[in-house]
C-alpha atoms as a PDB file:
ATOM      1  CA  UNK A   1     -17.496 -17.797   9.121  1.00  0.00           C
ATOM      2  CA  UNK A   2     -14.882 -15.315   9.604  1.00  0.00           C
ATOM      3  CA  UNK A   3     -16.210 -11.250  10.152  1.00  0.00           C
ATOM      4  CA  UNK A   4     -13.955  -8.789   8.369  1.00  0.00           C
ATOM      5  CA  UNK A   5     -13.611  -5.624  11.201  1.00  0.00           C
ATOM      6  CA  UNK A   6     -14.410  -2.503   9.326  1.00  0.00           C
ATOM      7  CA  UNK A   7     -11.317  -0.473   8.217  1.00  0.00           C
ATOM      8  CA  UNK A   8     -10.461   2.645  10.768  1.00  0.00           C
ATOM      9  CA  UNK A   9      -9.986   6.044   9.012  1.00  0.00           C
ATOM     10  CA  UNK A  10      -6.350   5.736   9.446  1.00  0.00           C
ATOM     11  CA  UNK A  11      -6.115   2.137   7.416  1.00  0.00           C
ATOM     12  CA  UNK A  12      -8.490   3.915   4.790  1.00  0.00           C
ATOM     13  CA  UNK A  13      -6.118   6.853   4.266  1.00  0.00           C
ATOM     14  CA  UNK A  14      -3.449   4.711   4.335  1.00  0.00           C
ATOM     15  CA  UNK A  15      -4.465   2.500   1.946  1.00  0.00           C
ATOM     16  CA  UNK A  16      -5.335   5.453  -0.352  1.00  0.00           C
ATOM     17  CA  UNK A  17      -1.701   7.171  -0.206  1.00  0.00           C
ATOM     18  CA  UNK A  18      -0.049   3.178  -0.861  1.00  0.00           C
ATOM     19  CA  UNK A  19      -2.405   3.262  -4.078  1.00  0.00           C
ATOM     20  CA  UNK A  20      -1.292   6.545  -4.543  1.00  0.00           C
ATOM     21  CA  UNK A  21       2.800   5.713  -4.693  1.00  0.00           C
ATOM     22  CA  UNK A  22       2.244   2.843  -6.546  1.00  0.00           C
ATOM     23  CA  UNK A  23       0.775   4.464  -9.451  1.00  0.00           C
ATOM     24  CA  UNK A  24       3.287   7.073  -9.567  1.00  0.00           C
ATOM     25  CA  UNK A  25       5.622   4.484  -9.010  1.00  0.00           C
ATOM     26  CA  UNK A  26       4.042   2.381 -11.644  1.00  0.00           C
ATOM     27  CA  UNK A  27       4.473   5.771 -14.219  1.00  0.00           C
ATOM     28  CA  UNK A  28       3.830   4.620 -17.708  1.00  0.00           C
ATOM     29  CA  UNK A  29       4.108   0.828 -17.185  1.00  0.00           C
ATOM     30  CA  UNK A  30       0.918  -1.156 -18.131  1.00  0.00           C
ATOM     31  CA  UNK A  31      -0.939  -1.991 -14.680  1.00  0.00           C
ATOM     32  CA  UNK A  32      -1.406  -5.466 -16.726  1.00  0.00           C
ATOM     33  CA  UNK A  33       2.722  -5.934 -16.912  1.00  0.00           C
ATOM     34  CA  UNK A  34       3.662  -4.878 -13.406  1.00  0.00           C
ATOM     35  CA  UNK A  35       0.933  -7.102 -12.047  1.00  0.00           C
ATOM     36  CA  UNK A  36       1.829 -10.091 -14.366  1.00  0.00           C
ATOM     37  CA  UNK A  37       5.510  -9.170 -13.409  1.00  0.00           C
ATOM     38  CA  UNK A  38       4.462  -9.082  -9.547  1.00  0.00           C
ATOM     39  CA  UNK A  39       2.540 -12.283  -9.964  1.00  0.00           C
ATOM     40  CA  UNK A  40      -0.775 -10.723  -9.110  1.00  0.00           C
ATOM     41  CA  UNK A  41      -3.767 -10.117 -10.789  1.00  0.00           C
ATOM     42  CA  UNK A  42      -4.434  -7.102 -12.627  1.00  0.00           C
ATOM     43  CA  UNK A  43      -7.746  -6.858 -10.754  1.00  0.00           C
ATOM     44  CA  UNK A  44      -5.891  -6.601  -7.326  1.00  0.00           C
ATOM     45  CA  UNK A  45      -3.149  -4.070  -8.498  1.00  0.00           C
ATOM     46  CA  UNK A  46      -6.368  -1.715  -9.945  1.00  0.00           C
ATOM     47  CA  UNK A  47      -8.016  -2.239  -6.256  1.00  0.00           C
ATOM     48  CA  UNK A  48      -4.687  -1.480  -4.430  1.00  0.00           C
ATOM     49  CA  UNK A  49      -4.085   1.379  -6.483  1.00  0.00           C
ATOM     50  CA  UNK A  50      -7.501   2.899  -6.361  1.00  0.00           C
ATOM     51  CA  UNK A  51      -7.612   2.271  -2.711  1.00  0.00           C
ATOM     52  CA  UNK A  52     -10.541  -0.516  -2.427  1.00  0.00           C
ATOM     53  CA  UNK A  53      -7.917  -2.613  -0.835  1.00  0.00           C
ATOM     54  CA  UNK A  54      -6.501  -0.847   1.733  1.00  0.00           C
ATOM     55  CA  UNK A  55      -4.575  -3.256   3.733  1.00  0.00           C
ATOM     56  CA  UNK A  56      -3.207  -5.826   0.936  1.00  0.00           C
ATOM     57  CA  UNK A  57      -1.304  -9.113   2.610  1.00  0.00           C
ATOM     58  CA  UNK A  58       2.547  -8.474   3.185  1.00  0.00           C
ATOM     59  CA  UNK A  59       3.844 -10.648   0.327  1.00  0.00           C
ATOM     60  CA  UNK A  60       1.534  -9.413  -2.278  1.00  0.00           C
ATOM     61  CA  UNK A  61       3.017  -5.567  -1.525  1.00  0.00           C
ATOM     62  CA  UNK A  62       6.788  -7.105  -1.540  1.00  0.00           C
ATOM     63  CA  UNK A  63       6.061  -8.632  -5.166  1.00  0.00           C
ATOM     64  CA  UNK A  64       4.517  -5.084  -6.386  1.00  0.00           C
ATOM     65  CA  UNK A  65       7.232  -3.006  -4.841  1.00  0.00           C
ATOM     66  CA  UNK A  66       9.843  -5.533  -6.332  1.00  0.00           C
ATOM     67  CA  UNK A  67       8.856  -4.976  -9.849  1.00  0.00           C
ATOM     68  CA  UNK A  68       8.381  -1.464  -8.859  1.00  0.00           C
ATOM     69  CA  UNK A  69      12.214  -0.914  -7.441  1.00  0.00           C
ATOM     70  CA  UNK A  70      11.418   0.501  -4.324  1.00  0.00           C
ATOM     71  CA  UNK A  71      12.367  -0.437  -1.173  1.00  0.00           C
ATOM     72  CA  UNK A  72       9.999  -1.954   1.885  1.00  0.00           C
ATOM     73  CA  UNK A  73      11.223   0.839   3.847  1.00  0.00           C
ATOM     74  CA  UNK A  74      10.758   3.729   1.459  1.00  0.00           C
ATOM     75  CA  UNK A  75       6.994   2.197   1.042  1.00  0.00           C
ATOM     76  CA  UNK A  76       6.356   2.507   4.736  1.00  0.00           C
ATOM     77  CA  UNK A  77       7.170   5.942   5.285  1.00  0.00           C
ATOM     78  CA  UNK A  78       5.316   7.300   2.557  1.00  0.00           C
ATOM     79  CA  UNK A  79       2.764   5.342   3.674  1.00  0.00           C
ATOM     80  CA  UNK A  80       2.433   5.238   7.488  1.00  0.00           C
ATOM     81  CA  UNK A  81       2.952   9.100   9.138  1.00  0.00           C
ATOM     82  CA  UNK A  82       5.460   9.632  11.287  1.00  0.00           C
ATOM     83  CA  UNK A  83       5.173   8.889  15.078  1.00  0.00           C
ATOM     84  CA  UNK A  84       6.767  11.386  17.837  1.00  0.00           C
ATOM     85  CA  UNK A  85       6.967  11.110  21.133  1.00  0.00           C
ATOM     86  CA  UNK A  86       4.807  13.714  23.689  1.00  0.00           C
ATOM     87  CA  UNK A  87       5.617  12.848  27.334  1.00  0.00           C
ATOM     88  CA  UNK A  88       5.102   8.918  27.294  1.00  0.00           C
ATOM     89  CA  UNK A  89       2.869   9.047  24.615  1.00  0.00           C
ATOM     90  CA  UNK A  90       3.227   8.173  21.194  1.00  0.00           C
ATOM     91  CA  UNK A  91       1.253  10.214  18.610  1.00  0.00           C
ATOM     92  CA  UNK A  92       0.997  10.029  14.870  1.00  0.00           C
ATOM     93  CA  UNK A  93       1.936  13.653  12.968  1.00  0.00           C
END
């Protein structure tokens, strides 16, 4: 039996802001036609949105961001804070 590790603060908050651009992203499109568009399940598009899945596999984000015209790259920095540099240490902002 595999053990899930619980989700850290960070991967919670993330997961709430991706929710968060997808339904703006999403606008006035049915949640049932982007997810039958992404070739997911309507049930996993309301989770991701709402933030009960907060760290969704790769491929299943791609398909949603697809339909969704936006870019990998635009999703990860609204998504994941920006890092800087203090001394030798990284840091999130």
């Amino acid at each position: 039996m595999m053990v899930r590790m619980p989700l850290t603060p960070a991967e919670v908050e993330r997961g709430e802001r991706l929710g968060a651009l997808l339904r703006r992203a999403r606008g006035e499109r049915s949640m049932l036609s982007v997810a039958l568009d992404a070739g997911v399940s309507p049930e996993t598009l309301r989770k991701i949105e709402s933030g009960r899945v907060a760290t969704p596999a790769f491929s299943t984000i791609a398909a949603i961001a697809g339909v969704l015209h936006l870019s990998l790259d635009s999703v990860w920095a609204e998504i994941e804070p920006p890092v800087r540099t203090i001394g030798r240490v990284q840091v999130a902002s």
